[in-house]
N, C-alpha and C. Protein backbone atom coordinates (compact mmCIF):
# COMPACT_ATOMS: atom_id res chain seq x y z
N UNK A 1 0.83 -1.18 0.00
CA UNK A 1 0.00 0.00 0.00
C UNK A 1 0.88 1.24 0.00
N UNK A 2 0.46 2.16 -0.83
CA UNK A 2 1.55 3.61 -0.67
C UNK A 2 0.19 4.21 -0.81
N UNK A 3 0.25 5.60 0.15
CA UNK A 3 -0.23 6.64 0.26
C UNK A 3 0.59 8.11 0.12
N UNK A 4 0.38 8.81 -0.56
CA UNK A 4 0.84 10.17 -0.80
C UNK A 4 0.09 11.18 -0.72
N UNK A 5 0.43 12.25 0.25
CA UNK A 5 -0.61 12.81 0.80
C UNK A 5 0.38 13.98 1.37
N UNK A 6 -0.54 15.58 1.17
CA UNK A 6 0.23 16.70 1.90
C UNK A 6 -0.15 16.36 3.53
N UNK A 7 0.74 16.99 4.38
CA UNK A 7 0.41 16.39 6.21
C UNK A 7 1.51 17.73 6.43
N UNK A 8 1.02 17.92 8.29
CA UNK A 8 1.31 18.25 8.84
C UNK A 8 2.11 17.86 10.23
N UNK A 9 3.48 17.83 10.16
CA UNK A 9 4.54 17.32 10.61
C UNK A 9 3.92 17.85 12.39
N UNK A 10 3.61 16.73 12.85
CA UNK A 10 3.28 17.23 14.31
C UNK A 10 4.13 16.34 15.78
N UNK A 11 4.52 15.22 15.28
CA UNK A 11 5.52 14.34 16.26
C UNK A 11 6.68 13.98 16.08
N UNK A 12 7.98 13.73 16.49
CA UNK A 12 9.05 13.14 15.79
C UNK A 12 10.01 12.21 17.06
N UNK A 13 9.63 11.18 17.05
CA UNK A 13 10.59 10.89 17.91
C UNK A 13 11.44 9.66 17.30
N UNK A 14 12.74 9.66 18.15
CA UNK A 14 14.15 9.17 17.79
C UNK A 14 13.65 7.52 17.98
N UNK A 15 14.04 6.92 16.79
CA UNK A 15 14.38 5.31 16.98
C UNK A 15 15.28 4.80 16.21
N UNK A 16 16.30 4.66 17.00
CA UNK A 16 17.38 3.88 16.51
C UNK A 16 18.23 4.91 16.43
N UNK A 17 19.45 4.04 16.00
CA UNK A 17 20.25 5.41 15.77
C UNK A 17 20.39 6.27 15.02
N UNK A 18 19.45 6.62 14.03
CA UNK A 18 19.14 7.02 12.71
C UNK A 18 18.22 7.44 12.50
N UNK A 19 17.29 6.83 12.72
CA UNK A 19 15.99 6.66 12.07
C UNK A 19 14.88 7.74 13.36
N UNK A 20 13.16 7.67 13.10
CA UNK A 20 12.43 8.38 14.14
C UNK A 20 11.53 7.82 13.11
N UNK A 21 10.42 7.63 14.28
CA UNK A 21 9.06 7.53 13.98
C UNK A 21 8.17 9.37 13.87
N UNK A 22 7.86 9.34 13.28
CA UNK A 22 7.30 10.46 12.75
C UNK A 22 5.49 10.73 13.06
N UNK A 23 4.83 11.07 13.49
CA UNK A 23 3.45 11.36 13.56
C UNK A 23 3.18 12.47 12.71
N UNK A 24 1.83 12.36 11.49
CA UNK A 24 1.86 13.50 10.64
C UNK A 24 0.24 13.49 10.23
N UNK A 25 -0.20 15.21 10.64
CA UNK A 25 -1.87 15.00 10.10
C UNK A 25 -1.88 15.49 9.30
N UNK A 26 -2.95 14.35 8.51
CA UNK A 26 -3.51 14.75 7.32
C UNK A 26 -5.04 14.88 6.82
N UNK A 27 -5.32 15.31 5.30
CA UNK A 27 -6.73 15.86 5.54
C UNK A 27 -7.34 14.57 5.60
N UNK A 28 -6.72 13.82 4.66
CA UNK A 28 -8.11 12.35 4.51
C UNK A 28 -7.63 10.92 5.44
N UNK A 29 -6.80 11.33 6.17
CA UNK A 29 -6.27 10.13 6.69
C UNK A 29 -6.61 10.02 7.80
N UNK A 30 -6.20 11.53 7.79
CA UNK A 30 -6.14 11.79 9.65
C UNK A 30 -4.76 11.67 10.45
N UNK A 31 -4.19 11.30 11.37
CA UNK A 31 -2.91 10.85 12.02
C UNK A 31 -2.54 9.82 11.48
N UNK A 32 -0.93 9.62 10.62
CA UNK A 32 -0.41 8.45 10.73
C UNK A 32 0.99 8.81 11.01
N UNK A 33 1.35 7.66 11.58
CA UNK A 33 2.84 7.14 12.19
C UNK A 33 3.57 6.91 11.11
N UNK A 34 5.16 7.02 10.63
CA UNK A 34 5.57 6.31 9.67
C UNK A 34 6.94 6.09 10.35
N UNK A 35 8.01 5.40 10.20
CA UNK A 35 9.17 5.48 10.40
C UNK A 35 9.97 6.36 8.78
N UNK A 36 10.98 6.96 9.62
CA UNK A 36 11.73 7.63 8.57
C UNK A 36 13.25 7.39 8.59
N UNK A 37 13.61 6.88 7.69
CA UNK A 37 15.09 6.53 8.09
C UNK A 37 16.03 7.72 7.71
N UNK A 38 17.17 7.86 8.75
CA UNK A 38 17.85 9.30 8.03
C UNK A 38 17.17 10.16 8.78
N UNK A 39 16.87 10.52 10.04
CA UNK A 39 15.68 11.13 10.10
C UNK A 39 16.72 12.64 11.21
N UNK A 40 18.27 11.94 11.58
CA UNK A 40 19.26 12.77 12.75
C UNK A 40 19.85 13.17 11.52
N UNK A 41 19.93 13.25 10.60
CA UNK A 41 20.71 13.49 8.90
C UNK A 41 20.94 15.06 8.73
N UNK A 42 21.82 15.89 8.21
CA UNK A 42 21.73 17.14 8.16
C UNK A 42 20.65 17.66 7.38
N UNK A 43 20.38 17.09 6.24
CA UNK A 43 19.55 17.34 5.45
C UNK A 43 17.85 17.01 6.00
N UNK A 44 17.53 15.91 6.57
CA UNK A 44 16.73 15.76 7.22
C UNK A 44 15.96 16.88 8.53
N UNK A 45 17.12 16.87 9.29
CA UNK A 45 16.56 17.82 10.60
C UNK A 45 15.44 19.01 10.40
N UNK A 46 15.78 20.05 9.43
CA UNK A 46 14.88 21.04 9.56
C UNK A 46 14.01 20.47 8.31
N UNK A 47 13.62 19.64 7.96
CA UNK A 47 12.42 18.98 7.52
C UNK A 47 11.34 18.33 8.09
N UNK A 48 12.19 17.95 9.32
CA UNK A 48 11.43 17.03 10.75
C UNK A 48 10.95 17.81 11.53
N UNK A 49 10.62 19.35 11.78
CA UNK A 49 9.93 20.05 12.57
C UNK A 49 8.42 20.17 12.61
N UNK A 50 8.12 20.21 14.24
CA UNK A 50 6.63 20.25 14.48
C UNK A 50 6.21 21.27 13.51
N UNK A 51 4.85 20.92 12.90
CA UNK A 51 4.34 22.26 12.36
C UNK A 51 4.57 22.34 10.73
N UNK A 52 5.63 21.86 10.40
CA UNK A 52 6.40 21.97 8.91
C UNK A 52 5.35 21.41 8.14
N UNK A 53 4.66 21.91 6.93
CA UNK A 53 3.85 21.24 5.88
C UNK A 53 5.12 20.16 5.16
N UNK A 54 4.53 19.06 4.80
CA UNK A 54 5.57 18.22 3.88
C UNK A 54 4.64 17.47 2.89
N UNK A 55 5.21 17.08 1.94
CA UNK A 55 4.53 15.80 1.05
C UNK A 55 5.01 14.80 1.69
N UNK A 56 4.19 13.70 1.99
CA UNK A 56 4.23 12.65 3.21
C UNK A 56 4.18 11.34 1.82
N UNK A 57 5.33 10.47 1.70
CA UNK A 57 4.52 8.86 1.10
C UNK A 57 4.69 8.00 2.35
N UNK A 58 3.77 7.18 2.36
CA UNK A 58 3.85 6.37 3.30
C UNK A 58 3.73 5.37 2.30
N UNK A 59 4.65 3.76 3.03
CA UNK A 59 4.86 2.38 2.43
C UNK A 59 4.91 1.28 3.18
N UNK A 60 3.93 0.32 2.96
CA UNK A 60 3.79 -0.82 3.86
C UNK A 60 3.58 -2.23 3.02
N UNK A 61 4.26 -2.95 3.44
CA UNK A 61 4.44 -3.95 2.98
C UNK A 61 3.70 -4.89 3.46
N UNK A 62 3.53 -5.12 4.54
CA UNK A 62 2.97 -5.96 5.66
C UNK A 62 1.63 -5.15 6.15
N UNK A 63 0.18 -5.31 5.99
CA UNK A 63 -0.54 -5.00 6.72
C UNK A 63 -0.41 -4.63 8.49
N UNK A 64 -0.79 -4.11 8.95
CA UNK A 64 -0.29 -3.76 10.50
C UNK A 64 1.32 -3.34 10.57
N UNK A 65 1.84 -3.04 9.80
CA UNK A 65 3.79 -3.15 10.12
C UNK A 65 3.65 -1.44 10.16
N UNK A 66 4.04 -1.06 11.11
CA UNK A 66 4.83 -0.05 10.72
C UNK A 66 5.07 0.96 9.09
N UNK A 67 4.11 1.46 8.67
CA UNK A 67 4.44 2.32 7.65
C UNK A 67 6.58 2.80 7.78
N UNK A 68 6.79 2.74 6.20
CA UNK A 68 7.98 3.48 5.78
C UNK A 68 7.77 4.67 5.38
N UNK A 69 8.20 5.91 5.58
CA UNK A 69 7.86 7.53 5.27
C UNK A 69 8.80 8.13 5.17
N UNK A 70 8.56 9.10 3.58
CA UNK A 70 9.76 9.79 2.99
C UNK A 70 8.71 10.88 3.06
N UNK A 71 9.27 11.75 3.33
CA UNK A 71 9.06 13.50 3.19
C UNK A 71 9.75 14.56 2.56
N UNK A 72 8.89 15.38 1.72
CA UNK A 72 9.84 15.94 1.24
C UNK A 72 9.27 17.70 1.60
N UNK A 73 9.86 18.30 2.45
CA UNK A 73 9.62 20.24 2.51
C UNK A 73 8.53 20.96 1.65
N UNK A 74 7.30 21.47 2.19
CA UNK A 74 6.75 22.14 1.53
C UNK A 74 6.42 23.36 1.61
N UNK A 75 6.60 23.90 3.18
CA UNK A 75 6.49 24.83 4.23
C UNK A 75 7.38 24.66 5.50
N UNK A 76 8.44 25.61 5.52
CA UNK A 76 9.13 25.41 7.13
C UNK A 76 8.66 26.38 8.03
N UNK A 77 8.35 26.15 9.46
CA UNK A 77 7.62 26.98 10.02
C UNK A 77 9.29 27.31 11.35
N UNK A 78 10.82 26.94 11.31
CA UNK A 78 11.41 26.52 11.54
C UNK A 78 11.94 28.25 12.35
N UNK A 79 11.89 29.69 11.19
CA UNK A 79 11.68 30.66 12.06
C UNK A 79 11.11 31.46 12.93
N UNK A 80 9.85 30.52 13.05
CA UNK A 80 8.93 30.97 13.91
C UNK A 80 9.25 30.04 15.35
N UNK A 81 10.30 29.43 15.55
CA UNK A 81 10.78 28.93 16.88
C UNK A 81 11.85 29.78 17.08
N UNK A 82 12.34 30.97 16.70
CA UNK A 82 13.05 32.09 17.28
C UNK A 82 12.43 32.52 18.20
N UNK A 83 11.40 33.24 18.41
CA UNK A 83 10.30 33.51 19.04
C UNK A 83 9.65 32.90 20.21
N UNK A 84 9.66 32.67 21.28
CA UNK A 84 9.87 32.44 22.41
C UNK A 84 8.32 31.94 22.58
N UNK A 85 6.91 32.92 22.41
CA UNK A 85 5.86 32.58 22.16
C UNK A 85 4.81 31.51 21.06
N UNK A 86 5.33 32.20 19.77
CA UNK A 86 5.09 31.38 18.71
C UNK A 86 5.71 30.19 18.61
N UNK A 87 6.51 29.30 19.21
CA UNK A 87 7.58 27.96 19.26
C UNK A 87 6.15 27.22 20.67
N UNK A 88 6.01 28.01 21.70
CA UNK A 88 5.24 27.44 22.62
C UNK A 88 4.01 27.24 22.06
N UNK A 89 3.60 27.92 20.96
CA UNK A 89 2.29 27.61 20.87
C UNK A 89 2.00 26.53 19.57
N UNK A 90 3.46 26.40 18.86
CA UNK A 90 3.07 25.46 17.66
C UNK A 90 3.71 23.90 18.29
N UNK A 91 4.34 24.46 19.36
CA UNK A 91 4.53 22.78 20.32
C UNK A 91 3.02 22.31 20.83
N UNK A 92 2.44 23.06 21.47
CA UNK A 92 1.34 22.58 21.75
C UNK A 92 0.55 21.87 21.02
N UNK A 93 -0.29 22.97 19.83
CA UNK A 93 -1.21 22.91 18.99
C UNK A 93 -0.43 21.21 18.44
N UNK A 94 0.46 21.20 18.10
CA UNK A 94 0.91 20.06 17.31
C UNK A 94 1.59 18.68 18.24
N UNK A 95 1.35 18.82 19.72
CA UNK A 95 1.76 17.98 20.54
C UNK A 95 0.11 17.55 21.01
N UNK A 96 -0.80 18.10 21.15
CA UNK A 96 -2.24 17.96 21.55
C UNK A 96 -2.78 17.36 20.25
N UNK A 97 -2.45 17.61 18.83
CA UNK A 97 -2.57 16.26 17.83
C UNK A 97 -2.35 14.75 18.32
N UNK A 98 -1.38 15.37 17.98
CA UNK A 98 -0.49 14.05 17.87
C UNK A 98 -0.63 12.72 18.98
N UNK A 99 -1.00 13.52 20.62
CA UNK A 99 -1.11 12.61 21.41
C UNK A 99 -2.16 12.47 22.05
N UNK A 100 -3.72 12.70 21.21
CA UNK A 100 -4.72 12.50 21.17
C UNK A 100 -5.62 11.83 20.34
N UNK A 101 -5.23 12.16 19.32
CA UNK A 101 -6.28 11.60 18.10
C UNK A 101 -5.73 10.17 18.09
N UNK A 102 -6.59 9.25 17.77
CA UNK A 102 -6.43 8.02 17.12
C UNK A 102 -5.49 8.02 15.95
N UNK A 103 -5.08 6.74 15.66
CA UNK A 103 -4.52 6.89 13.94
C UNK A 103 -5.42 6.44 13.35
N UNK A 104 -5.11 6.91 11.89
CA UNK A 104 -5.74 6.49 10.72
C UNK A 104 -7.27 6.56 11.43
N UNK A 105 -7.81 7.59 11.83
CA UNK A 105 -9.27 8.10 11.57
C UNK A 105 -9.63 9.24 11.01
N UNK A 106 -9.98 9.31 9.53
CA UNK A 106 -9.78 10.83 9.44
C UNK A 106 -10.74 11.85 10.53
N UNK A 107 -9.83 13.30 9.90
CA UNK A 107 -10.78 14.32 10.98
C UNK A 107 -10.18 15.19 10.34
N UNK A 108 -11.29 15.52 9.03
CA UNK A 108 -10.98 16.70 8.04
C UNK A 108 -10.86 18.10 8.73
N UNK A 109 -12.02 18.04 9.76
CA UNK A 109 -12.22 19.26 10.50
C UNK A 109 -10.76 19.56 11.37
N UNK A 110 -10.07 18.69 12.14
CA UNK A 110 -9.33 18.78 12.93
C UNK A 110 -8.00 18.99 12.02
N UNK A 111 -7.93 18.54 10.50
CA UNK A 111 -6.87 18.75 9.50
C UNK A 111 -6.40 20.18 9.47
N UNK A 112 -7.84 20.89 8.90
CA UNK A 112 -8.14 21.99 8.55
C UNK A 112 -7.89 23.35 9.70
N UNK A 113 -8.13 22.72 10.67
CA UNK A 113 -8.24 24.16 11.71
C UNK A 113 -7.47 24.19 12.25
N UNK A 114 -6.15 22.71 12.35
CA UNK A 114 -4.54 23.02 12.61
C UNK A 114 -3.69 23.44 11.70
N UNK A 115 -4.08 23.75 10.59
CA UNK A 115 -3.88 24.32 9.30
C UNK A 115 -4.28 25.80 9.54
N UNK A 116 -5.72 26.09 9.85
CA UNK A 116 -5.61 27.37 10.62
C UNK A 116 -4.92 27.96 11.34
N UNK A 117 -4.77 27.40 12.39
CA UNK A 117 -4.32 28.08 13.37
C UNK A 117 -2.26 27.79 13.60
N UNK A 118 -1.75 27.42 12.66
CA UNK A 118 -0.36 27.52 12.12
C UNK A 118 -0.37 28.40 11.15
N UNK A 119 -0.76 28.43 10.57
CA UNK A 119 -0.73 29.99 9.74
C UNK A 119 -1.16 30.88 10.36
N UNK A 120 -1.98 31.20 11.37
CA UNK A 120 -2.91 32.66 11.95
C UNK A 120 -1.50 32.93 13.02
N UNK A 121 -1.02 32.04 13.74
CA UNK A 121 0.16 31.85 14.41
C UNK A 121 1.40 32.44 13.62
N UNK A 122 1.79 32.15 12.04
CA UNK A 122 2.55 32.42 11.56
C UNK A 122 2.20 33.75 11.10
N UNK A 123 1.24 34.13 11.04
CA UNK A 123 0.68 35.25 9.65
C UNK A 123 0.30 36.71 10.69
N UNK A 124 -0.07 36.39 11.97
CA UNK A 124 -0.62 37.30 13.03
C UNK A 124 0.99 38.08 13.72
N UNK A 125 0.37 39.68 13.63
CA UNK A 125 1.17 40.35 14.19
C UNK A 125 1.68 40.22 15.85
N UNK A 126 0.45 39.87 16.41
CA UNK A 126 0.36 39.74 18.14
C UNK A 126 -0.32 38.39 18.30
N UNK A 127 0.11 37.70 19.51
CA UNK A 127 -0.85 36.83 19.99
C UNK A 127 -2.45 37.11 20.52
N UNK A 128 -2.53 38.37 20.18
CA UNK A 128 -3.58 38.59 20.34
C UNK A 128 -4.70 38.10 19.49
N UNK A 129 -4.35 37.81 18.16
CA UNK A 129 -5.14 37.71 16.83
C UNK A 129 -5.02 35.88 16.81
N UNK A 130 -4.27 35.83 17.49
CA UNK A 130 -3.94 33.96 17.62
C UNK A 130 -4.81 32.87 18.51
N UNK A 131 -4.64 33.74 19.88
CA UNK A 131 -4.99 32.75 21.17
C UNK A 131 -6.29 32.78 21.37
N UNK A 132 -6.83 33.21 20.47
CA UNK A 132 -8.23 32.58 20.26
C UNK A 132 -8.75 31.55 19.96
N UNK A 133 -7.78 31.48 18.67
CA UNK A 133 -7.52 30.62 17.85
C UNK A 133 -7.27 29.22 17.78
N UNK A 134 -6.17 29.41 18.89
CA UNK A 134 -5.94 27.97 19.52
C UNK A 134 -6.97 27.39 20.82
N UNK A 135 -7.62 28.57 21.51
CA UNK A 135 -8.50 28.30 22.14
C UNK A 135 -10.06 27.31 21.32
N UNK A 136 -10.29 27.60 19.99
CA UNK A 136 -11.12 27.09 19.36
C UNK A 136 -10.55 25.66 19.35
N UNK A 137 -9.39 25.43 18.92
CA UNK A 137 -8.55 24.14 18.42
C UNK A 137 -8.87 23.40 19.46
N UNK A 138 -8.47 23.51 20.07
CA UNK A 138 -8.76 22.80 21.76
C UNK A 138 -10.08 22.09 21.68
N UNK A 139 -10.57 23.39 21.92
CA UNK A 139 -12.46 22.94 21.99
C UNK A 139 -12.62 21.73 20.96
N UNK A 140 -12.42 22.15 19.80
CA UNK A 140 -12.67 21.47 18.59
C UNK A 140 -12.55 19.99 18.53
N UNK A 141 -11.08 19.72 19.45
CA UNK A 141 -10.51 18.12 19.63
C UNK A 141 -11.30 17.96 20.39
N UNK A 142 -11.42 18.65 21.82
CA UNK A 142 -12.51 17.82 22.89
C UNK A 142 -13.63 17.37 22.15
N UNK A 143 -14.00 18.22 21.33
CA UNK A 143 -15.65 17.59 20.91
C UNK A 143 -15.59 16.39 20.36
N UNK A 144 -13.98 16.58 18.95
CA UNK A 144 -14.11 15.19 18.26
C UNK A 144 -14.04 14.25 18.53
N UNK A 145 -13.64 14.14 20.34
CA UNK A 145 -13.17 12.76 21.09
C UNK A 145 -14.60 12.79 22.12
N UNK A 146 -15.42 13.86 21.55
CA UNK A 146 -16.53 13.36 22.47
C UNK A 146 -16.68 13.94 23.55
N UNK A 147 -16.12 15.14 23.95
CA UNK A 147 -15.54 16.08 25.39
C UNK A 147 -16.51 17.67 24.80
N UNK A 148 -16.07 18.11 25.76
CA UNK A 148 -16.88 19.83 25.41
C UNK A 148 -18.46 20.15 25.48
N UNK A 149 -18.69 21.53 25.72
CA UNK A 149 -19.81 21.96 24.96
C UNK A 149 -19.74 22.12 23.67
N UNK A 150 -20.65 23.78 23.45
CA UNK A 150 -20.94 23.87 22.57
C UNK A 150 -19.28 25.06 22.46
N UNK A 151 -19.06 25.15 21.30
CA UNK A 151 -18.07 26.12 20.24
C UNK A 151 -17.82 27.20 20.75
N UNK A 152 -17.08 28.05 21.38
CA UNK A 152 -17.25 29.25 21.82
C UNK A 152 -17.05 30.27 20.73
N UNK A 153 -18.01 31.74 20.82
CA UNK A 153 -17.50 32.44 19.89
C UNK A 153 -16.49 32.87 19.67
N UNK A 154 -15.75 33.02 18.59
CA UNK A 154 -14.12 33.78 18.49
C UNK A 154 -14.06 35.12 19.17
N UNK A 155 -13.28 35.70 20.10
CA UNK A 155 -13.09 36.92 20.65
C UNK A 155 -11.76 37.25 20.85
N UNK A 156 -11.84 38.43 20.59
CA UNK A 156 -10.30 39.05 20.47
C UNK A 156 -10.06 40.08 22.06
N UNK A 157 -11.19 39.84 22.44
CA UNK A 157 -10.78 40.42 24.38
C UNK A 157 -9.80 39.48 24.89
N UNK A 158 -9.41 40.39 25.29
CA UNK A 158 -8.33 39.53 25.53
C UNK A 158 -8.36 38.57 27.69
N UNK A 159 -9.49 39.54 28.44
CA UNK A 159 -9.87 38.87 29.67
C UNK A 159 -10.73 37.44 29.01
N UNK A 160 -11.47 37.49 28.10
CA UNK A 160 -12.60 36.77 27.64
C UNK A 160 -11.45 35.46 26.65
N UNK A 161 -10.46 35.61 26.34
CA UNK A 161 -9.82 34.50 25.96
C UNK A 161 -8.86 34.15 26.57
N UNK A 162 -8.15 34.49 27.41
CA UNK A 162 -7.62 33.61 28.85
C UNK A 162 -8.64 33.08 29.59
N UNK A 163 -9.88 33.60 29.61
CA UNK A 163 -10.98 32.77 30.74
C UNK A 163 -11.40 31.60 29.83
N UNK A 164 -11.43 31.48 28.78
CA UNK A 164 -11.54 30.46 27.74
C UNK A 164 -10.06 29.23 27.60
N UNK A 165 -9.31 30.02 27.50
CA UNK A 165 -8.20 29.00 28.07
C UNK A 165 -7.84 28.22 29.43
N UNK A 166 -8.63 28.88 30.19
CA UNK A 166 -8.30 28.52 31.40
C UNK A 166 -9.41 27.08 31.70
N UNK A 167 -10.73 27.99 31.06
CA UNK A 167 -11.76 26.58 31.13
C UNK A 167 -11.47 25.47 30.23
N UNK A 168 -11.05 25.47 29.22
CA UNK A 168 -10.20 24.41 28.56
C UNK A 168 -9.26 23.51 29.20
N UNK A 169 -8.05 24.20 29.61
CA UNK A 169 -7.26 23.30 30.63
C UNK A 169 -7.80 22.57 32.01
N UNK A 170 -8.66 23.43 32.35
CA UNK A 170 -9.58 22.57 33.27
C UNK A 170 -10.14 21.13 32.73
N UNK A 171 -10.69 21.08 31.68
CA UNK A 171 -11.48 20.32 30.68
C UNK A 171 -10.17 19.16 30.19
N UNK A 172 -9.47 19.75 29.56
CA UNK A 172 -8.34 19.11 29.29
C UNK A 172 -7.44 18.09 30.06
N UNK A 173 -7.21 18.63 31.25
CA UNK A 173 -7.00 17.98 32.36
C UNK A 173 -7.94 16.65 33.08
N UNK A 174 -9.54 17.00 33.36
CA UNK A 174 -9.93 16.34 33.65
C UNK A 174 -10.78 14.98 32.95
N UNK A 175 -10.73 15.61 31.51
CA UNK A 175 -11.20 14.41 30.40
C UNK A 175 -10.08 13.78 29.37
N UNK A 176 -8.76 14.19 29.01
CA UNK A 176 -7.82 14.22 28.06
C UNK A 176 -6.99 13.42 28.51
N UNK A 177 -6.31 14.21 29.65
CA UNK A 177 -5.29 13.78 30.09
C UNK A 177 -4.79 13.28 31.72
N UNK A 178 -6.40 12.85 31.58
CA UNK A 178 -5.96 11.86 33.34
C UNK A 178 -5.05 10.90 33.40
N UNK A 179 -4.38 11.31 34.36
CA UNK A 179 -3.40 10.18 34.83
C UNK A 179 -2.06 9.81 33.67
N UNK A 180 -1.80 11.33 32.91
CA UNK A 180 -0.87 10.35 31.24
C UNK A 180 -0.69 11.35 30.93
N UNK A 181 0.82 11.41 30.07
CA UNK A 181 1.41 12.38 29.44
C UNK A 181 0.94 14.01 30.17
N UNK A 182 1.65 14.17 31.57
CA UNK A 182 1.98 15.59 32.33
C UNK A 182 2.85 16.45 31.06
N UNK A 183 3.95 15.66 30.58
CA UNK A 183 4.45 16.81 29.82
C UNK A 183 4.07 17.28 28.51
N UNK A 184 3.00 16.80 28.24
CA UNK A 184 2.55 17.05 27.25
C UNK A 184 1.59 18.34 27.13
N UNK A 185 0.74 18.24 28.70
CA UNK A 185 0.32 19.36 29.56
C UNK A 185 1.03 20.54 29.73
N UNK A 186 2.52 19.99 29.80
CA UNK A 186 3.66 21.20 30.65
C UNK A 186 3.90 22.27 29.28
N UNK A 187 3.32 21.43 28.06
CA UNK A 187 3.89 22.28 27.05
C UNK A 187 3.04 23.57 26.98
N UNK A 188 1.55 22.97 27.21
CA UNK A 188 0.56 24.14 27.28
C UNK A 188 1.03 24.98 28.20
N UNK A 189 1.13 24.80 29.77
CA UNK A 189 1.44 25.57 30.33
C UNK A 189 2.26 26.57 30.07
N UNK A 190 3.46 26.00 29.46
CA UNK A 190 4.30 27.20 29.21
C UNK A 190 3.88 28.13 27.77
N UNK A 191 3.23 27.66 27.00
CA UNK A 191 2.59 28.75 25.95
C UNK A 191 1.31 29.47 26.91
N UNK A 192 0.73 29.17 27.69
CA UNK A 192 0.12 30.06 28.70
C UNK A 192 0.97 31.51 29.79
N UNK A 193 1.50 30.50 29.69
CA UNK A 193 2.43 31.52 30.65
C UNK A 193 3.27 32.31 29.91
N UNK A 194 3.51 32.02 28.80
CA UNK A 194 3.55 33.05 27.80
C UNK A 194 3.17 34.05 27.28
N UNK A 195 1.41 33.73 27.07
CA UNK A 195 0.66 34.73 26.58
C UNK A 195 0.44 35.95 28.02
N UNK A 196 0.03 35.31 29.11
CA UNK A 196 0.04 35.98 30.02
C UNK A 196 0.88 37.16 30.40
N UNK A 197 2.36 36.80 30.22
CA UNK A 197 3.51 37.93 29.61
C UNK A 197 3.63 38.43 28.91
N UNK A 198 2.96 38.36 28.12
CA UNK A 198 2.91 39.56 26.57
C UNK A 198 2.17 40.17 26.59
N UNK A 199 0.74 40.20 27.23
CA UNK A 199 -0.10 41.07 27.71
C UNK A 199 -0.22 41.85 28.68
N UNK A 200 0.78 41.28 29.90
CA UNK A 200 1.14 42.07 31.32
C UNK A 200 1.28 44.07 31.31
């Protein structure tokens, strides 16, 4: 089976001495895993970043095995981790993928609005025009896993979208991430505690 498909580079971790398993969303797939060999490679590294658009093939030989995955650069989002804020918030957005969703279920909606909100992130002058943004994202996963109310409206107050973040992590905490992956949590925190400083 080969699949070729644009994705959004959201996990990367090291296996072997070479190689990393890769987590990458896409529109019709949804989350898949691939191994990438070459993956600590010079040429490789700033291809392997959270957030980075890539052309994704995935290759399996064996039903259930482990997908093989070559990527090739389509978007680097790689200067926007200069930035002390924007790095915390595309760790998140793309660490709250990755270690939530199922694989291989699509979730066009959930494709699309981390696609949003990496560009509004990249494209926005202030976090002001952003952390809304990601406040929707949030919501959006709780619902697709079955969590949340209803949608909150987008607002650019800025008391009215920290109180929205805050009820999220509440939510987050007590339906997401009981008892599993704290640092995955710790990442939010610190893009919180971020925004909180830029508005002070």
């Amino acid at each position: 089976m080969i699949i070729k498909t644009p994705a959004i580079v959201c996990a990367i971790r090291a296996h072997g001495e070479h190689g990393a398993i890769v987590r990458v969303m896409t529109p019709e797939h949804g989350l898949i895993a691939g191994y990438v060999r070459g993956a600590k490679s010079r040429t490789m590294r700033p291809v392997l970043i959270a957030a980075n658009d890539v052309e994704a093939e995935f290759r399996v030989r064996v039903p259930g095995q482990l997908p093989s995955l070559t990527v090739e650069l389509l978007k680097s989002r790689a200067p926007l981790l200069g930035e002390a804020l924007s790095a915390a918030a595309l760790e998140w957005v793309t660490a709250l993928t990755a270690s939530t969703l199922p694989e291989e279920h699509p979730y066009p909606a959930i494709h699309e609005a981390l696609d949003g909100v990496i560009s509004a992130i990249e494209m926005a002058p202030t976090a002001r025009r952003w952390a809304a943004a990601v406040g929707a994202f949030e919501r959006l996963v709780m619902r697709s896993l079955g969590y949340g109310g209803e949608m909150p409206s987008m607002s650019e107050d800025w008391d009215a979208v920290l109180a929205g973040l805050q009820v999220n992590g509440v939510q987050l905490s007590r339906h997401i991430f009981v008892d599993r992956k704290a640092d995955i949590l710790s990442a939010r925190e610190r893009m919180v505690e971020r925004l909180k400083r830029a508005v002070a």
